[in-house]
C-alpha atoms as a PDB file:
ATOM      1  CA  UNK A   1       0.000   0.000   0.000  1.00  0.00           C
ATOM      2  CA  UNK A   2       1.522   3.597  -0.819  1.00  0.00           C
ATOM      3  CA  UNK A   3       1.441   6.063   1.735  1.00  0.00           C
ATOM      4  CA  UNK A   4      -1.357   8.265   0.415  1.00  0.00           C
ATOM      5  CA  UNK A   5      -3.473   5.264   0.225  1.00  0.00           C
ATOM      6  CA  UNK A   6      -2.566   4.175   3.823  1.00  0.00           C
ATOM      7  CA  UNK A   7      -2.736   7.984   4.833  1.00  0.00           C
ATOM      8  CA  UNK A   8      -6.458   8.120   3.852  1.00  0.00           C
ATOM      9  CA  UNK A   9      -7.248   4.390   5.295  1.00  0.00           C
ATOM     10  CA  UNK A  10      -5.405   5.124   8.626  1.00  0.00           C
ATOM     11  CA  UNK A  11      -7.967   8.194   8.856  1.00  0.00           C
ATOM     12  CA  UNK A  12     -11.011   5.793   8.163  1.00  0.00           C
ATOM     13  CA  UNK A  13     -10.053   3.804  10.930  1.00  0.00           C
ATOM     14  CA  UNK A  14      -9.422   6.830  13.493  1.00  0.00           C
ATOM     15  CA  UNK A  15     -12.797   7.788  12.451  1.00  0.00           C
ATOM     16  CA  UNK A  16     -14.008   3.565  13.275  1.00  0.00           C
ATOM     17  CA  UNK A  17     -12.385   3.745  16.321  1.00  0.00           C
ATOM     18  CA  UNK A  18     -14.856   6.581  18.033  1.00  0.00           C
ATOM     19  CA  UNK A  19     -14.278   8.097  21.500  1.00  0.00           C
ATOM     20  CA  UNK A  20     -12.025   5.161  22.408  1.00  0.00           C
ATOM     21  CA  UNK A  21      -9.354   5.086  19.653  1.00  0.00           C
ATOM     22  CA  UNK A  22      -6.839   3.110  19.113  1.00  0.00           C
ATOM     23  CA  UNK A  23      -3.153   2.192  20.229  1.00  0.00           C
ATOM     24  CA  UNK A  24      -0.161   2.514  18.054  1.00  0.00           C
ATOM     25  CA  UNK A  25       0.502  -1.081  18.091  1.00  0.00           C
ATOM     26  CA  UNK A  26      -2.820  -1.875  16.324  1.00  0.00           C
ATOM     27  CA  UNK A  27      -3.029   0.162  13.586  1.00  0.00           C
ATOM     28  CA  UNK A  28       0.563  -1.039  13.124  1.00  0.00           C
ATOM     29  CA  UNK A  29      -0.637  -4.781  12.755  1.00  0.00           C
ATOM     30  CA  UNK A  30      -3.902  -3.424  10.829  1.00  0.00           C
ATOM     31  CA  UNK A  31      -1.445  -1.876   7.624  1.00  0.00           C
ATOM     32  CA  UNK A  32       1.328  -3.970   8.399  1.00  0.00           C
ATOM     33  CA  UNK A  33       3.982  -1.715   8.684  1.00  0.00           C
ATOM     34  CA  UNK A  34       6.046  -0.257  12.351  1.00  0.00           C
ATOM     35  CA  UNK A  35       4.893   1.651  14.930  1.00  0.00           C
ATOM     36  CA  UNK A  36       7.270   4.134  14.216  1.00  0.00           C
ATOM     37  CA  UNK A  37       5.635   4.584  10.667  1.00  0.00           C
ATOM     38  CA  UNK A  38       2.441   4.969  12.061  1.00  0.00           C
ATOM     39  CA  UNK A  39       3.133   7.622  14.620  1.00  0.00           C
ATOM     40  CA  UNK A  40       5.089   9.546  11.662  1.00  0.00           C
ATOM     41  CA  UNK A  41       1.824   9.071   9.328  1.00  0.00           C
ATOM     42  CA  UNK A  42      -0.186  10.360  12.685  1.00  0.00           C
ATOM     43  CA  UNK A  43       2.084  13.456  12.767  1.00  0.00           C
ATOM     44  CA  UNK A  44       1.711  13.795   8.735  1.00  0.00           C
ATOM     45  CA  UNK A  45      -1.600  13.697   9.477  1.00  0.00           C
ATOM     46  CA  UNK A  46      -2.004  15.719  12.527  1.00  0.00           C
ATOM     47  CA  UNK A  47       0.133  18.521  10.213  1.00  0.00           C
ATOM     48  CA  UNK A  48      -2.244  18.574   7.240  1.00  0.00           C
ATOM     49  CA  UNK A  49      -4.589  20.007   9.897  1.00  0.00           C
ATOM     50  CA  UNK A  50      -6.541  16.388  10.793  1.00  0.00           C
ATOM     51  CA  UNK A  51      -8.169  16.881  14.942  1.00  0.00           C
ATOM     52  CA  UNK A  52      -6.090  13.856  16.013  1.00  0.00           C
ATOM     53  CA  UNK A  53      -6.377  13.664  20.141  1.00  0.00           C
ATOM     54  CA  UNK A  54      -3.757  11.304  21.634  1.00  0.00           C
ATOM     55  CA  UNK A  55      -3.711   9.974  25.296  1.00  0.00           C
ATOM     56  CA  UNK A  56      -1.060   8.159  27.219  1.00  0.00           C
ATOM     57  CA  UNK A  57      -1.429   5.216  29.565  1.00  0.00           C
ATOM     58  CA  UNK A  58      -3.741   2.110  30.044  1.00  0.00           C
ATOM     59  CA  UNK A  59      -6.485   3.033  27.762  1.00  0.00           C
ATOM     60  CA  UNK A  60      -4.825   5.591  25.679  1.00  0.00           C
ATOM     61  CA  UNK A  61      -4.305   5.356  22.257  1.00  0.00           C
ATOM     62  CA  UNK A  62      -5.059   7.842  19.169  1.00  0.00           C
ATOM     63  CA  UNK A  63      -8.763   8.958  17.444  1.00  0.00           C
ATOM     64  CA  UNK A  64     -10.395  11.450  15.508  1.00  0.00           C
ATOM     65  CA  UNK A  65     -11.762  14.390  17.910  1.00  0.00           C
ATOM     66  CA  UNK A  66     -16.082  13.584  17.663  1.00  0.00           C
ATOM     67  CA  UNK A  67     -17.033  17.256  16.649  1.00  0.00           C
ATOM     68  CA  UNK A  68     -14.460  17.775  13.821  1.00  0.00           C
ATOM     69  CA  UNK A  69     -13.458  15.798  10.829  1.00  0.00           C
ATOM     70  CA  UNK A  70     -10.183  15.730   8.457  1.00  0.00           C
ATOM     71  CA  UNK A  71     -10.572  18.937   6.875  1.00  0.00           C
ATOM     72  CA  UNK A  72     -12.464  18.883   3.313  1.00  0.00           C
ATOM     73  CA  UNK A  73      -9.455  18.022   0.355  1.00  0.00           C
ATOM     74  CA  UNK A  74     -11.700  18.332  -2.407  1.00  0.00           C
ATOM     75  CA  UNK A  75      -9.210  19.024  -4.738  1.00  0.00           C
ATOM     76  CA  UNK A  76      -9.540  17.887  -8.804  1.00  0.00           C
ATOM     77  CA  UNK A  77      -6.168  16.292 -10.183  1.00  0.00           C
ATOM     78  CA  UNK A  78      -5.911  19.207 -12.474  1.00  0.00           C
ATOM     79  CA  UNK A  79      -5.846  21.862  -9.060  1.00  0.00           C
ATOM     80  CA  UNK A  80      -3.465  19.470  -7.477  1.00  0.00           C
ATOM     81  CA  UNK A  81      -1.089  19.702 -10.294  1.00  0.00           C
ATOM     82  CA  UNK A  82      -2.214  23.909 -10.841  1.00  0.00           C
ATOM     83  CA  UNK A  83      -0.572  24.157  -7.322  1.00  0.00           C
ATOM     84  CA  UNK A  84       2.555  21.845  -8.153  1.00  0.00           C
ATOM     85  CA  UNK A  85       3.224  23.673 -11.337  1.00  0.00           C
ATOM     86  CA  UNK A  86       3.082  26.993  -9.634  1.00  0.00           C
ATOM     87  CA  UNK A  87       5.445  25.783  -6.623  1.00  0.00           C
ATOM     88  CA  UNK A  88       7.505  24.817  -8.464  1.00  0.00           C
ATOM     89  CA  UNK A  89       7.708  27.278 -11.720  1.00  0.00           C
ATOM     90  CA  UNK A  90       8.782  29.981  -9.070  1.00  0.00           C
ATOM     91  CA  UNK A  91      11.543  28.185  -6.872  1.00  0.00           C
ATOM     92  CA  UNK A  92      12.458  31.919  -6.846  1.00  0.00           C
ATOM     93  CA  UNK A  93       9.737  33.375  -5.343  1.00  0.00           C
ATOM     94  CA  UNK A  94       9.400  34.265  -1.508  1.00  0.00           C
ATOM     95  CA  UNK A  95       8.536  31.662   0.809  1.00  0.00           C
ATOM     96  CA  UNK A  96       8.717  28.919  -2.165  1.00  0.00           C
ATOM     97  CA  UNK A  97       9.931  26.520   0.104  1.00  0.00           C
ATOM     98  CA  UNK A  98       7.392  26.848   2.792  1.00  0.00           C
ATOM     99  CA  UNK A  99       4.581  26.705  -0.066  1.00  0.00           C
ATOM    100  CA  UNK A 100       6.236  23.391  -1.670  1.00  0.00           C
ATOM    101  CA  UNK A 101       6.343  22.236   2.145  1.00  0.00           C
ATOM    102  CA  UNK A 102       2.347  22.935   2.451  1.00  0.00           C
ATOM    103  CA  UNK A 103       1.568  21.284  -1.075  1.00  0.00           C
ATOM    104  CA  UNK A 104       3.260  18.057  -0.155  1.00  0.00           C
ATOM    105  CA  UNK A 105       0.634  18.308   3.172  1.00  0.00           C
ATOM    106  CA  UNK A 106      -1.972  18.820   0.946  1.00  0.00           C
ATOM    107  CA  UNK A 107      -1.183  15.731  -1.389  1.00  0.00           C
ATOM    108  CA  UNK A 108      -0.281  13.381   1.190  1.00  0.00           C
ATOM    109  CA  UNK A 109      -4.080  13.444   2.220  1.00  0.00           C
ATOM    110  CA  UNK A 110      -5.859  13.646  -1.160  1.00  0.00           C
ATOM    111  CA  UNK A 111      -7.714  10.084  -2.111  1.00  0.00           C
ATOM    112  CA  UNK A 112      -5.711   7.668  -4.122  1.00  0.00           C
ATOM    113  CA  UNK A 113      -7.174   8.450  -7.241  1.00  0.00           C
ATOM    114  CA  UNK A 114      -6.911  11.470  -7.284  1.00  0.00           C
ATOM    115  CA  UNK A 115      -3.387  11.348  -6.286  1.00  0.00           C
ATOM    116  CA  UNK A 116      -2.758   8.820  -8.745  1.00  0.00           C
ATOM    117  CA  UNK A 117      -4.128  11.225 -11.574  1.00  0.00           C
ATOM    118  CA  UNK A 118      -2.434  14.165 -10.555  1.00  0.00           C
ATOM    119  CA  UNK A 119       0.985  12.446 -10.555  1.00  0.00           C
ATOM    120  CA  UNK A 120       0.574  11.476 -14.253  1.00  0.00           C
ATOM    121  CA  UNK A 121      -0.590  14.726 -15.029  1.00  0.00           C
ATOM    122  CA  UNK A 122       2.042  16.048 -13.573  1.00  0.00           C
ATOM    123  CA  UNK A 123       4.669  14.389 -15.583  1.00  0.00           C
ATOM    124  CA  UNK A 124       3.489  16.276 -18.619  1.00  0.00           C
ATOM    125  CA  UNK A 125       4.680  19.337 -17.444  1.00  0.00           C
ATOM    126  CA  UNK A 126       7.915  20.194 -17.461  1.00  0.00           C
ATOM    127  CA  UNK A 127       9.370  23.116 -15.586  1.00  0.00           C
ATOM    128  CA  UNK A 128      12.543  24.857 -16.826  1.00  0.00           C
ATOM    129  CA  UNK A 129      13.513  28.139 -14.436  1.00  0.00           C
ATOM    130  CA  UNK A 130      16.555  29.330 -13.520  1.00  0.00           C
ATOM    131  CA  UNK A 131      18.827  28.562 -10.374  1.00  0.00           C
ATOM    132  CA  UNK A 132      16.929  30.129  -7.244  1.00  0.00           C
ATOM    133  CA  UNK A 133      19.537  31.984  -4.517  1.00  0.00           C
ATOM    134  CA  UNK A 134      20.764  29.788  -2.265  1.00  0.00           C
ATOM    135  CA  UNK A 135      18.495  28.276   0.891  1.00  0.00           C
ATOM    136  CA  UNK A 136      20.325  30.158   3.370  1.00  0.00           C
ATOM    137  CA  UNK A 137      20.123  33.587   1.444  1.00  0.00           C
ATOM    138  CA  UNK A 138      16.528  33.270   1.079  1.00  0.00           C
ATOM    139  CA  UNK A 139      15.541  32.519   4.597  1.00  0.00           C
ATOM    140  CA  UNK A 140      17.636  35.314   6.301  1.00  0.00           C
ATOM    141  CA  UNK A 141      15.536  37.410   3.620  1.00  0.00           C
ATOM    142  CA  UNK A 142      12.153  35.830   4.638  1.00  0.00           C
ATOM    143  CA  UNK A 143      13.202  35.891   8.342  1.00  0.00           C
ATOM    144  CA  UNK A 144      14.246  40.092   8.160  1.00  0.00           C
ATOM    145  CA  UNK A 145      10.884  40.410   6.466  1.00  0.00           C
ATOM    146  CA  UNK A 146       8.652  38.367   8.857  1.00  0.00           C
ATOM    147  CA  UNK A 147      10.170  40.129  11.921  1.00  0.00           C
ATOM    148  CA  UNK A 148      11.091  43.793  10.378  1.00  0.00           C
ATOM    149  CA  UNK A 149      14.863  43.061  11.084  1.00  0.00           C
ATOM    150  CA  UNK A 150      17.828  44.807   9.661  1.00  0.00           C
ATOM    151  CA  UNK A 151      19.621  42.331   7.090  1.00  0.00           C
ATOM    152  CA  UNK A 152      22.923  42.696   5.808  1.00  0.00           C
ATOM    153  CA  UNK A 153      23.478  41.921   2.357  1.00  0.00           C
ATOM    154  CA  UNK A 154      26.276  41.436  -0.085  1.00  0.00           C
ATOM    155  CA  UNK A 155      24.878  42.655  -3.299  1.00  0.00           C
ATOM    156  CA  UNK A 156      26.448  42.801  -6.740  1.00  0.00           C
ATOM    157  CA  UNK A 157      25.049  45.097  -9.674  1.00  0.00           C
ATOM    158  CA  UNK A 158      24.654  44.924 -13.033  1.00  0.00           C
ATOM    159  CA  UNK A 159      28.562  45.694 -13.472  1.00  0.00           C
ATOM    160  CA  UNK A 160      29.912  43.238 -11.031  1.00  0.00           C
ATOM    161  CA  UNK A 161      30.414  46.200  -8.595  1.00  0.00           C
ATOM    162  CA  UNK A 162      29.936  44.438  -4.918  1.00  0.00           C
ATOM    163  CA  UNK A 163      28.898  46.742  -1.799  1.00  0.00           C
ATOM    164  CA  UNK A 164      27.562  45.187   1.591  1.00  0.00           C
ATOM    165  CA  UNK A 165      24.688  46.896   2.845  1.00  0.00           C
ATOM    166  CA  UNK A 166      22.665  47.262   5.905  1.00  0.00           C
ATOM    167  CA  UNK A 167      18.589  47.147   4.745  1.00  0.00           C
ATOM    168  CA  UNK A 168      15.432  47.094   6.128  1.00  0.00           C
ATOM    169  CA  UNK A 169      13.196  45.287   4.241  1.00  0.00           C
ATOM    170  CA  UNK A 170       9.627  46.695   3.149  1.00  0.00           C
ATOM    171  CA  UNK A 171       7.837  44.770   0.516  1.00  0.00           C
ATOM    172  CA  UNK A 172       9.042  41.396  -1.966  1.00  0.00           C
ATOM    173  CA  UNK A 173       7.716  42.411  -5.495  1.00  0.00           C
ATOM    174  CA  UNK A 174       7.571  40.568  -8.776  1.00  0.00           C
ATOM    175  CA  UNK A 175       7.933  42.563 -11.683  1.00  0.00           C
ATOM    176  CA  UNK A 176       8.691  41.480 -15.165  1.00  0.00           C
ATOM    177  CA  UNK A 177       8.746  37.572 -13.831  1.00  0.00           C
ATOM    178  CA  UNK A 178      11.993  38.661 -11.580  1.00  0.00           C
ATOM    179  CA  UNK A 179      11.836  38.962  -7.954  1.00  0.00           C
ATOM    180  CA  UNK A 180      13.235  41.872  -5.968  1.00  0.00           C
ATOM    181  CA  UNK A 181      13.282  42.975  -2.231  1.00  0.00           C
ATOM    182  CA  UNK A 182      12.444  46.609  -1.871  1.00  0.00           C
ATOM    183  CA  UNK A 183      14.046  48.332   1.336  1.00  0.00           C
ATOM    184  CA  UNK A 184      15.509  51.091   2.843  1.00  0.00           C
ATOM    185  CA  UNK A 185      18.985  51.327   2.087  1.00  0.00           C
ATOM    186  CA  UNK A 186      21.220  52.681   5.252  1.00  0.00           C
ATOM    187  CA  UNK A 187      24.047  53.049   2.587  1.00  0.00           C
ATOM    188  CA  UNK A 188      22.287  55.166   0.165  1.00  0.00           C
ATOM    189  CA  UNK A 189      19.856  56.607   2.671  1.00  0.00           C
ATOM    190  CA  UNK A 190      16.661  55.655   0.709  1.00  0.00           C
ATOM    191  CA  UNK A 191      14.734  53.466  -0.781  1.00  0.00           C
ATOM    192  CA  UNK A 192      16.176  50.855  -3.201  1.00  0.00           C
ATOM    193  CA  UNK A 193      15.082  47.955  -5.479  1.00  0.00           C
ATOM    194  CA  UNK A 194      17.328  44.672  -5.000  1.00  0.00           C
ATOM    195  CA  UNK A 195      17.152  42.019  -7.789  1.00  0.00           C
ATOM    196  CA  UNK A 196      17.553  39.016  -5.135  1.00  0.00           C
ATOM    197  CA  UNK A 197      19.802  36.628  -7.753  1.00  0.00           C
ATOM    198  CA  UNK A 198      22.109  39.398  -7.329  1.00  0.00           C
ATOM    199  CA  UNK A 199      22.027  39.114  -3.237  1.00  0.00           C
ATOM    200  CA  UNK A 200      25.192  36.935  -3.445  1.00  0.00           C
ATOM    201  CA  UNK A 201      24.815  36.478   0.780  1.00  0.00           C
ATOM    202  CA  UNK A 202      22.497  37.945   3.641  1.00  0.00           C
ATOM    203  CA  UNK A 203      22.082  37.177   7.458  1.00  0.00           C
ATOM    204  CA  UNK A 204      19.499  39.053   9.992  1.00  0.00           C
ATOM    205  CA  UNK A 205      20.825  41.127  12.211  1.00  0.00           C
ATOM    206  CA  UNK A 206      19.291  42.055  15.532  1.00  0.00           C
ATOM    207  CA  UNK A 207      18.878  45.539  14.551  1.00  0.00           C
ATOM    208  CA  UNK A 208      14.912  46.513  14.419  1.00  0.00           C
ATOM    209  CA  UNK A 209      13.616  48.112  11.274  1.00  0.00           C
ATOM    210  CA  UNK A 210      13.352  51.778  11.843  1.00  0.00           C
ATOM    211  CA  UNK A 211       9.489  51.596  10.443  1.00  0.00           C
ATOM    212  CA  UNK A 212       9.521  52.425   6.431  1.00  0.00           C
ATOM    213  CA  UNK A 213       5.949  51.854   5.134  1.00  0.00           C
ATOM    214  CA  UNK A 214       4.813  50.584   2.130  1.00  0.00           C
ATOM    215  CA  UNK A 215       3.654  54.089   1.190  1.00  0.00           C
ATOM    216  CA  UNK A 216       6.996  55.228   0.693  1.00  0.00           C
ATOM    217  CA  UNK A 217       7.687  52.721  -2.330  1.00  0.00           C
ATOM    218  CA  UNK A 218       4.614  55.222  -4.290  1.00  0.00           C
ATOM    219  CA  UNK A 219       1.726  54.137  -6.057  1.00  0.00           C
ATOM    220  CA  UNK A 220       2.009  50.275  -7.882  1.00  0.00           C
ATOM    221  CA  UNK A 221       1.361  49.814 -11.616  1.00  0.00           C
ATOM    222  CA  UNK A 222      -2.056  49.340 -12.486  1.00  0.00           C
ATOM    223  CA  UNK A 223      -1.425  45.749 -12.819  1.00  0.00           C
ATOM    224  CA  UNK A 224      -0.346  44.948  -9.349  1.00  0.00           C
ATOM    225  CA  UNK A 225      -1.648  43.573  -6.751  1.00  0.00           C
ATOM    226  CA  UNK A 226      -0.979  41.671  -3.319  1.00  0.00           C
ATOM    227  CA  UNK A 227      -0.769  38.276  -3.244  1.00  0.00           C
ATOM    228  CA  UNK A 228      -3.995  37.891  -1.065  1.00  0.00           C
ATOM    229  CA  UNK A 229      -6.407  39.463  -3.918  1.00  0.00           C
END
């Protein structure tokens, strides 16, 4: 049995089980595999936002809390794939890696045939985009972002010129299909527009943002918008 098929059976039998649940040990015997894979499929589960109660002792065991029920994945094979191919077309992007992280939650929970159809779609579809910045450069970025830190950056222009830089991050912006970080520069003493491939290294400092707005950046093109509309 693959995991996303065992995945959606090990919730049918949380959901069997009722108020009492059900130890470890027996679903272990029921899909034939450790108890150590189970209680990392509970955790999978438990992740992808499943109401999974545990309790310890004589008695305990795992179940499904009575009120609540795995969260609706409703998904088509086609919007299962939509999301894959849009992961993974912009490896660039901000927070890429945390959104590929939540897709894989949402797929290890769909239904096995519609798992099973979105991974053959999905090897139609080839994705071809260039090298994202390294792991650690993007999550200092993220990090300075998420808690309006300084970062320090090494940056590198058009011409090869290199300058390290002390920035406070205001807004990630796609423009054009390239991503940049706009932020206060400390260096220049105003507000700049980083292509991130050309952040060649960044860390977070300590150093609280000093409390640029958006507003700052002036009005967007017509054709932006955030993220959440």
């Amino acid at each position: 049995m693959k995991r996303a098929e065992r995945l959606h059976a090990l919730t049918e039998s949380l959901r069997r089980s009722g108020i009492n649940g059900i130890t470890a040990d027996r679903l272990a015997r029921e899909f034939g595999v450790s108890v150590r894979t189970i209680k990392r499929d509970l955790e999978a589960l438990e992740r992808s936002g499943a109401p999974i109660w545990s309790r310890t002792g004589p008695g305990g065991g795992y179940g499904l809390a009575a009120s609540s029920n795995l969260p609706p994945i409703t998904l088509s094979p086609e919007q299962a794939v939509a999301l894959l191919t849009a992961v993974s077309a912009a490896a660039d992007a901000p927070y890429a890696d945390l959104a590929a992280s939540g897709v894989r939650k949402i797929l290890d929970v769909l239904d096995p045939r519609t798992r099973t159809k979105a991974d053959q779609l999905a090897a139609r579809i080839w994705v071809n985009s260039e090298e994202a910045p390294s792991r650690a450069t993007k999550s200092a970025l993220e990090t300075a972002m998420t808690e309006q830190h300084v970062a320090r950056i090494r940056y590198v222009d058009a011409a090869g010129n290199e300058t390290q830089r002390d920035i406070e991050p205001v807004i990630f912006a796609s423009n054009e299909g390239r991503w940049y970080l706009i932020a206060w520069c400390r260096l220049r003493d105003e507000m700049r527009w980083f292509l991130i491939s050309r952040i060649a290294l960044a860390n977070v400092t300590r150093l609280p943002c000093s409390g640029h707005s958006v507003a700052e950046i002036g009005e967007p093109p017509a054709s932006a918008r955030t993220v959440g509309n």
